[in-house]
C-alpha atoms as a PDB file:
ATOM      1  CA  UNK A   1       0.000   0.000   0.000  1.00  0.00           C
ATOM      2  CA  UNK A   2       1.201   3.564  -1.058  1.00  0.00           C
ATOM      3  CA  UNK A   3       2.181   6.138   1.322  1.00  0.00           C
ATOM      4  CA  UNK A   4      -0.404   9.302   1.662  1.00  0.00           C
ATOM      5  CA  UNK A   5       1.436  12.127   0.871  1.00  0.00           C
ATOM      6  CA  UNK A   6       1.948  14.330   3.638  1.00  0.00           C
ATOM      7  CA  UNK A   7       3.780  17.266   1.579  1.00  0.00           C
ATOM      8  CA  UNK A   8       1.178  19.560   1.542  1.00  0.00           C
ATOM      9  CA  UNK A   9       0.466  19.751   5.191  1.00  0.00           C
ATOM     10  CA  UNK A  10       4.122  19.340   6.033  1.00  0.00           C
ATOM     11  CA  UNK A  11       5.162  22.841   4.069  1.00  0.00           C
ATOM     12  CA  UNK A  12       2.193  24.874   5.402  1.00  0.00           C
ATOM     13  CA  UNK A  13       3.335  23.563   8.647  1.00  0.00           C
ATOM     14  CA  UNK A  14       7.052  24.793   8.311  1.00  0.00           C
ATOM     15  CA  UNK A  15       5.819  27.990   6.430  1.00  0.00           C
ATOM     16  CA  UNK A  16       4.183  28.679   9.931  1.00  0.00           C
ATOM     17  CA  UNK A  17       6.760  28.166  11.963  1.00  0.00           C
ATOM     18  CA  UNK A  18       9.671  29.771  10.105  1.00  0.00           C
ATOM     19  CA  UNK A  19       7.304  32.772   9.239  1.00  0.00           C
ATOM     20  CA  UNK A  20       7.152  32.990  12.952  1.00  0.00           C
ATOM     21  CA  UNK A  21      10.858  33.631  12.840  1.00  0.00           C
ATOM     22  CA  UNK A  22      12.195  35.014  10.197  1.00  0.00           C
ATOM     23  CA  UNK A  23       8.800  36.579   8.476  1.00  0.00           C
ATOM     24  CA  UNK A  24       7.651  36.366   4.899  1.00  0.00           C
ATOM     25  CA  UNK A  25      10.202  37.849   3.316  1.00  0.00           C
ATOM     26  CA  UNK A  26      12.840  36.253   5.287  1.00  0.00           C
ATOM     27  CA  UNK A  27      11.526  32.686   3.625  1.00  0.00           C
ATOM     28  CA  UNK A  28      12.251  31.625   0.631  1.00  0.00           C
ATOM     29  CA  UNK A  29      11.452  28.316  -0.760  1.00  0.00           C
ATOM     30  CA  UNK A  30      14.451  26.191  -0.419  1.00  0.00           C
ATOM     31  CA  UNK A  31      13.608  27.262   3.022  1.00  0.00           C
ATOM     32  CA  UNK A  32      10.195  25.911   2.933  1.00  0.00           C
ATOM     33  CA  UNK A  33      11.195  22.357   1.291  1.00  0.00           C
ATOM     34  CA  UNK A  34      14.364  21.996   3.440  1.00  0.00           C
ATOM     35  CA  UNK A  35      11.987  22.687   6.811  1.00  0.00           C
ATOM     36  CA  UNK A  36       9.342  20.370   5.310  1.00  0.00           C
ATOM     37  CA  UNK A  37      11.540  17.945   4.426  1.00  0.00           C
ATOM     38  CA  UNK A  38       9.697  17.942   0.787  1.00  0.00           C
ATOM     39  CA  UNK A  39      10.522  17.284  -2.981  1.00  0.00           C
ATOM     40  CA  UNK A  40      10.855  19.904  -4.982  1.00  0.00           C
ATOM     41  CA  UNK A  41       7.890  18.770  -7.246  1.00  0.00           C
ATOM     42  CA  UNK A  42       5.940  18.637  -3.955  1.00  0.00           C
ATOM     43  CA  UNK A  43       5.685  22.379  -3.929  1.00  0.00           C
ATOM     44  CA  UNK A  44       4.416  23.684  -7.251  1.00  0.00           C
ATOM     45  CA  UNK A  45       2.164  20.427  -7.150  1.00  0.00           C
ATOM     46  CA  UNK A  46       0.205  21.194  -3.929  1.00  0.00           C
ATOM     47  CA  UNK A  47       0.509  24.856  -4.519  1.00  0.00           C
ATOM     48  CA  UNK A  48       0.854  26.246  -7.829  1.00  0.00           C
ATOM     49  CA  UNK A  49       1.217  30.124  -7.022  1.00  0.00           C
ATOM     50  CA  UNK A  50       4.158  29.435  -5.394  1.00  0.00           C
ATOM     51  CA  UNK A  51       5.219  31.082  -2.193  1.00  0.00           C
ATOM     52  CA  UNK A  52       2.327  33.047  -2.115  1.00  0.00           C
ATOM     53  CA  UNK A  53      -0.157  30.268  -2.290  1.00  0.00           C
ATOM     54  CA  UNK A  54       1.865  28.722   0.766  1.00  0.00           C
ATOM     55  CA  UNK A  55       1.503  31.866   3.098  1.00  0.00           C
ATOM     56  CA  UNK A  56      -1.710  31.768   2.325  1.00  0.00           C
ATOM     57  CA  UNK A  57      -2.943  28.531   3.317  1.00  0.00           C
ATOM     58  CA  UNK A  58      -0.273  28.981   6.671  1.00  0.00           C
ATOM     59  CA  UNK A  59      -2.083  32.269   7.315  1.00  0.00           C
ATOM     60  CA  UNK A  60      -5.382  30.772   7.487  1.00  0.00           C
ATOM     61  CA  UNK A  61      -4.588  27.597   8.851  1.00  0.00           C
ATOM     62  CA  UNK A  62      -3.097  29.339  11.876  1.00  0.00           C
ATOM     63  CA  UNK A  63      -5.952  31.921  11.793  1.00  0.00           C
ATOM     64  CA  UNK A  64      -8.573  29.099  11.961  1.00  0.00           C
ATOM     65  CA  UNK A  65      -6.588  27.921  14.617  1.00  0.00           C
ATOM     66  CA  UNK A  66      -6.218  30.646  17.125  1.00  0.00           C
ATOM     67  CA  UNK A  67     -10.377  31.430  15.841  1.00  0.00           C
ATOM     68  CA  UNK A  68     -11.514  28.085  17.148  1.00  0.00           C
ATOM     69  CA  UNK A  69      -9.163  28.891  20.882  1.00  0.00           C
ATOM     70  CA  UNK A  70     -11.230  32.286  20.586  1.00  0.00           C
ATOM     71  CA  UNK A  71     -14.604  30.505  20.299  1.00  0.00           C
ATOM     72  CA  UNK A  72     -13.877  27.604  22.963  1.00  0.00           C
ATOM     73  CA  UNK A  73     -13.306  30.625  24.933  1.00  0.00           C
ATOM     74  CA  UNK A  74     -16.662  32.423  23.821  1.00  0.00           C
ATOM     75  CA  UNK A  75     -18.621  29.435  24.744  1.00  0.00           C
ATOM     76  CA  UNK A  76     -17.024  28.620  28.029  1.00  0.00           C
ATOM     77  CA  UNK A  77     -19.203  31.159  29.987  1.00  0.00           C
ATOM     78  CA  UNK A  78     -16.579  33.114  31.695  1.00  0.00           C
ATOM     79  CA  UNK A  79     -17.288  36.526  32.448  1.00  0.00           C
ATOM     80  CA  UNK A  80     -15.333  39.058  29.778  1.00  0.00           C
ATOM     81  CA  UNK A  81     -12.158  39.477  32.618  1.00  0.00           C
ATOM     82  CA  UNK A  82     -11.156  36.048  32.164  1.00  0.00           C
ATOM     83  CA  UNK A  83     -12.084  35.641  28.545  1.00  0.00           C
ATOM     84  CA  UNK A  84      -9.221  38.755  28.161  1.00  0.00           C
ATOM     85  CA  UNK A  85      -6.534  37.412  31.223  1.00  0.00           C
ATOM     86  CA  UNK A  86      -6.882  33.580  28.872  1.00  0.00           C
ATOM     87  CA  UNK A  87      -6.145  35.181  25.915  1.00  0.00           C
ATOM     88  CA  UNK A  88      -3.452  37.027  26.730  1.00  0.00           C
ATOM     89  CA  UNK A  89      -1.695  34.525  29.430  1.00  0.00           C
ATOM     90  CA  UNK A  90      -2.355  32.069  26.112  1.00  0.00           C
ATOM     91  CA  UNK A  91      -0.058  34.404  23.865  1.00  0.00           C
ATOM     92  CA  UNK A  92       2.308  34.964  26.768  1.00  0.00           C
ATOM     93  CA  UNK A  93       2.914  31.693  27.162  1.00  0.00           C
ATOM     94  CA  UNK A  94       3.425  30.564  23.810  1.00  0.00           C
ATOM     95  CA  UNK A  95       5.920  33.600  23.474  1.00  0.00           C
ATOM     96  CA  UNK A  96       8.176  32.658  26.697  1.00  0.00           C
ATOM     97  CA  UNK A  97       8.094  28.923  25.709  1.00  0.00           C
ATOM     98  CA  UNK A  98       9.501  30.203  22.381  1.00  0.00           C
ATOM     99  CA  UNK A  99      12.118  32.275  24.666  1.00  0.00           C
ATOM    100  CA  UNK A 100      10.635  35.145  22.842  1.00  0.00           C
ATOM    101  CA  UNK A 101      12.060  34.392  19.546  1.00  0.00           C
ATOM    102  CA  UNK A 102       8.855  34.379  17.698  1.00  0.00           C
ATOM    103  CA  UNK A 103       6.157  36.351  16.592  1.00  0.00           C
ATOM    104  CA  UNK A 104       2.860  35.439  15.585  1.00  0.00           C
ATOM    105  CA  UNK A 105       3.044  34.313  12.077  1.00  0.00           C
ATOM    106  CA  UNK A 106       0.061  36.436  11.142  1.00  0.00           C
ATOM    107  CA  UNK A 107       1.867  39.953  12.531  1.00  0.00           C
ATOM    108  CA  UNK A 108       5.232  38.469  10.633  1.00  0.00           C
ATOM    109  CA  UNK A 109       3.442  37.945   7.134  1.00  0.00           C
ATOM    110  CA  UNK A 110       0.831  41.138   7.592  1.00  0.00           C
ATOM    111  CA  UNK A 111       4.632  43.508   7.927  1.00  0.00           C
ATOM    112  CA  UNK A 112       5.083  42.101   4.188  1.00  0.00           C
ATOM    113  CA  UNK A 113       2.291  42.619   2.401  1.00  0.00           C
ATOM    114  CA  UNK A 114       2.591  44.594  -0.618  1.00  0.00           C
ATOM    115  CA  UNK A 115       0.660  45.142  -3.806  1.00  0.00           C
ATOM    116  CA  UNK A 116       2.109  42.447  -5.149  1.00  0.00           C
ATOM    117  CA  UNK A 117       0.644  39.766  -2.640  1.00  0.00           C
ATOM    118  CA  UNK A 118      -2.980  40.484  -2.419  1.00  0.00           C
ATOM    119  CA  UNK A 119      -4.194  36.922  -2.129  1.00  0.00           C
ATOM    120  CA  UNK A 120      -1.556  37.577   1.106  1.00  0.00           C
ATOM    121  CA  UNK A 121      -2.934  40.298   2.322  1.00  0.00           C
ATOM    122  CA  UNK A 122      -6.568  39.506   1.895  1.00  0.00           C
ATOM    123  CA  UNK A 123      -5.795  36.304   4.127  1.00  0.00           C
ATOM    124  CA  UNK A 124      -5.052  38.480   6.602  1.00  0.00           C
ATOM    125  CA  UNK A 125      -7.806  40.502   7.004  1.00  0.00           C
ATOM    126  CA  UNK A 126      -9.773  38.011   6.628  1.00  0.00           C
ATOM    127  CA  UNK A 127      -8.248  36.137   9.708  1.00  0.00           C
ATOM    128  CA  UNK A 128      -8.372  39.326  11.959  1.00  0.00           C
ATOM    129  CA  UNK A 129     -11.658  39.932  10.849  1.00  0.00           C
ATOM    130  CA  UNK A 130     -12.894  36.133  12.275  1.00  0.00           C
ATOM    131  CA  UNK A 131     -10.995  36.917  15.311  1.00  0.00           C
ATOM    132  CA  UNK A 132     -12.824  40.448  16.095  1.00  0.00           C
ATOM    133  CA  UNK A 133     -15.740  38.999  15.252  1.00  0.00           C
ATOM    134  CA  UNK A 134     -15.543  36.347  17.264  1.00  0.00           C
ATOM    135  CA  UNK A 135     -14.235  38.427  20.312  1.00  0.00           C
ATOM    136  CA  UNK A 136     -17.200  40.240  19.600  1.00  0.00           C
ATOM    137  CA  UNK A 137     -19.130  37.824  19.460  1.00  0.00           C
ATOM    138  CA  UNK A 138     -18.056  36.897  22.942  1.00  0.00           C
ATOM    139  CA  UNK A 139     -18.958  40.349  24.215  1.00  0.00           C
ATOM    140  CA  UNK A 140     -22.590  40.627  22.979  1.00  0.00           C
ATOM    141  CA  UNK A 141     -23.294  37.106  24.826  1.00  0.00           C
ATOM    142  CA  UNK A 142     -21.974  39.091  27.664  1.00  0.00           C
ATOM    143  CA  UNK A 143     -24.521  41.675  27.561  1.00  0.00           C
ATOM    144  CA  UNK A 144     -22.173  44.533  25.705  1.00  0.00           C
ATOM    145  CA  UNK A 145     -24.281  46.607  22.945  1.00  0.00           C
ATOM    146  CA  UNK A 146     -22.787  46.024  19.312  1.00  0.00           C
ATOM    147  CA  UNK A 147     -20.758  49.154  18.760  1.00  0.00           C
ATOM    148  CA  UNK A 148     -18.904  48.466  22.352  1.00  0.00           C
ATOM    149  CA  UNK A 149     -18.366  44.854  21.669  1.00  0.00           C
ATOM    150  CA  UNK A 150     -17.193  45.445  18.290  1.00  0.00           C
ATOM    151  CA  UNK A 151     -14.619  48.436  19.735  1.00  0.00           C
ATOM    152  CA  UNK A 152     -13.615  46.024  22.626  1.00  0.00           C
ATOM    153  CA  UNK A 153     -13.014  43.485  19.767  1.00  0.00           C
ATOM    154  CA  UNK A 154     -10.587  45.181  17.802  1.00  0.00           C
ATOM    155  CA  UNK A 155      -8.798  46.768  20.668  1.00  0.00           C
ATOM    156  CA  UNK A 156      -7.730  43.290  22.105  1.00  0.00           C
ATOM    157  CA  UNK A 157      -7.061  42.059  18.893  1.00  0.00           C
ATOM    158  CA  UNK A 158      -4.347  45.084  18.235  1.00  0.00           C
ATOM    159  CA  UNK A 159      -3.158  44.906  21.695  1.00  0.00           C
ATOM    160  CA  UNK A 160      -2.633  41.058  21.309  1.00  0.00           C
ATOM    161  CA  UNK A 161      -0.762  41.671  18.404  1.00  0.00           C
ATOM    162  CA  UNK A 162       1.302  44.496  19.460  1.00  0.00           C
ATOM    163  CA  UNK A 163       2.036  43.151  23.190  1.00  0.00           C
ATOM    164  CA  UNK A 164       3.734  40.324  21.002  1.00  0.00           C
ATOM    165  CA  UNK A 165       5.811  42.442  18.979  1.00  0.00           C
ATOM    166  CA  UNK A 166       7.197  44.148  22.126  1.00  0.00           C
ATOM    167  CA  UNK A 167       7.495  41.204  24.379  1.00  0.00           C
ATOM    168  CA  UNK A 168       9.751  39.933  21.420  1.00  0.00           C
ATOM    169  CA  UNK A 169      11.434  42.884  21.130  1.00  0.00           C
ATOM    170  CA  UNK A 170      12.475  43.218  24.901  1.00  0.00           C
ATOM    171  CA  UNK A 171      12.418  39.551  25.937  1.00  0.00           C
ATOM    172  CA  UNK A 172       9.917  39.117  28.566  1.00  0.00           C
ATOM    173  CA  UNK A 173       6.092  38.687  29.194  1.00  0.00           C
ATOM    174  CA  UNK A 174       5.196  42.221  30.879  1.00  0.00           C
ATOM    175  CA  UNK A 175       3.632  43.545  27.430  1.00  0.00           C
ATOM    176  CA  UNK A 176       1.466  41.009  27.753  1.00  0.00           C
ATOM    177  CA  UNK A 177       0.423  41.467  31.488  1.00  0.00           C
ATOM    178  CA  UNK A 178       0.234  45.648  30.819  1.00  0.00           C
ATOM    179  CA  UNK A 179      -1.899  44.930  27.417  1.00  0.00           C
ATOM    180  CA  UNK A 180      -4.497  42.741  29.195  1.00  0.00           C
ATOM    181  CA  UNK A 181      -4.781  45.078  31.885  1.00  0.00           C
ATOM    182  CA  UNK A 182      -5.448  47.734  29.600  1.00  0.00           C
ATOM    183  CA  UNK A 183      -7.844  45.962  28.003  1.00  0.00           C
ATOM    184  CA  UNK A 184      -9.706  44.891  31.100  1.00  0.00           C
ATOM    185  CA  UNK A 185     -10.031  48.887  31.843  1.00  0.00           C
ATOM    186  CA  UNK A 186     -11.910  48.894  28.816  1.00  0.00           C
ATOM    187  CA  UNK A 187     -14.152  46.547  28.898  1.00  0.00           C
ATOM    188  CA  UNK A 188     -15.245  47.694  32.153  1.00  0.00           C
ATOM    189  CA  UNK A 189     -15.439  50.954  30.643  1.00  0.00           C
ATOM    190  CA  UNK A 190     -17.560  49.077  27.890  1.00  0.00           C
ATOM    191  CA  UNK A 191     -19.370  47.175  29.834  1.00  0.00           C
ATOM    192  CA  UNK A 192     -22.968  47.394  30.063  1.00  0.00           C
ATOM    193  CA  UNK A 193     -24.851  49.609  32.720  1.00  0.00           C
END
């Protein structure tokens, strides 16, 4: 009996991880079939836009991923103060057990997007979009009125992504600890009355 193939998932699985590092630009594909440990053929076979094609299925593969953690979270029932301290002692976590050599891969490819990768860039807008809306989401079951949860929504989202940036930057997990307390201040600012 033949072998499945495992190519495909094995280079969107590597594009994640050394996007994480190094970015988009800092990947090229030799990088992507040495990490994968795939056949040159492999590539253009499973994805034949190339590099692009790649990010773009690593994009939303980690996207859908960190969507579904959102929505476990949304359906859990905890009150919105421990749906932000999860999410943010999630990120923090994954950043110190990376010694803070990573960044989300999302944040990595989004800093090279350019007119000439809009299938790139329109994966990630649509992947913060499903995260807002999902945080969002979370808030109206809370009781917040649309335009708050939607506010709430993107404010976590930016402050999730830039706490990351900066805990890389300096090497430690207090961006993440000041951003989710900032973000608790708002929500009970939010919050309904």
């Amino acid at each position: 009996m033949a072998k499945i193939s495992t190519a495909k998932g094995d280079l969107i699985d590597a594009a994640v991880e050394l996007f994480r590092v190094r970015g988009y630009e800092g990947v090229g594909v030799a990088d992507l079939l040495e990490a994968a440990k795939a056949p040159r053929g492999s590539l253009y076979f499973h994805f034949p836009g190339g590099k692009e094609e790649i990010g773009v299925e690593a994009v939303r593969r980690f996207g859908d991923e960190a969507t579904g953690r959102f929505r476990s979270l949304t359906e859990s029932g905890v009150d919105m103060n421990e749906f932000i301290e999860r999410t943010f002692k999630y990120v923090s976590r994954e950043a110190k057990t990376h010694r803070y050599e990573i960044s989300c891969p999302l944040l990595a490819v989004a800093a090279d997007t350019s007119k000439d990768t809009p299938e790139l860039a329109a994966a990630v807008r649509y992947v913060l979009a499903s995260w807002e809306a999902e945080v969002a989401r979370a808030a109206q079951m809370r009781g917040y009125a649309t335009e708050a949860a939607v506010e709430l929504a993107s404010a976590l989202v930016s402050a999730m992504e830039g706490a990351t940036l900066t805990s890389k930057a300096h090497g430690t997990s207090a961006p993440f600890i000041h951003a989710s307390n900032a973000i608790k201040a708002l929500a009970a600012q939010l919050a309904p009355r």
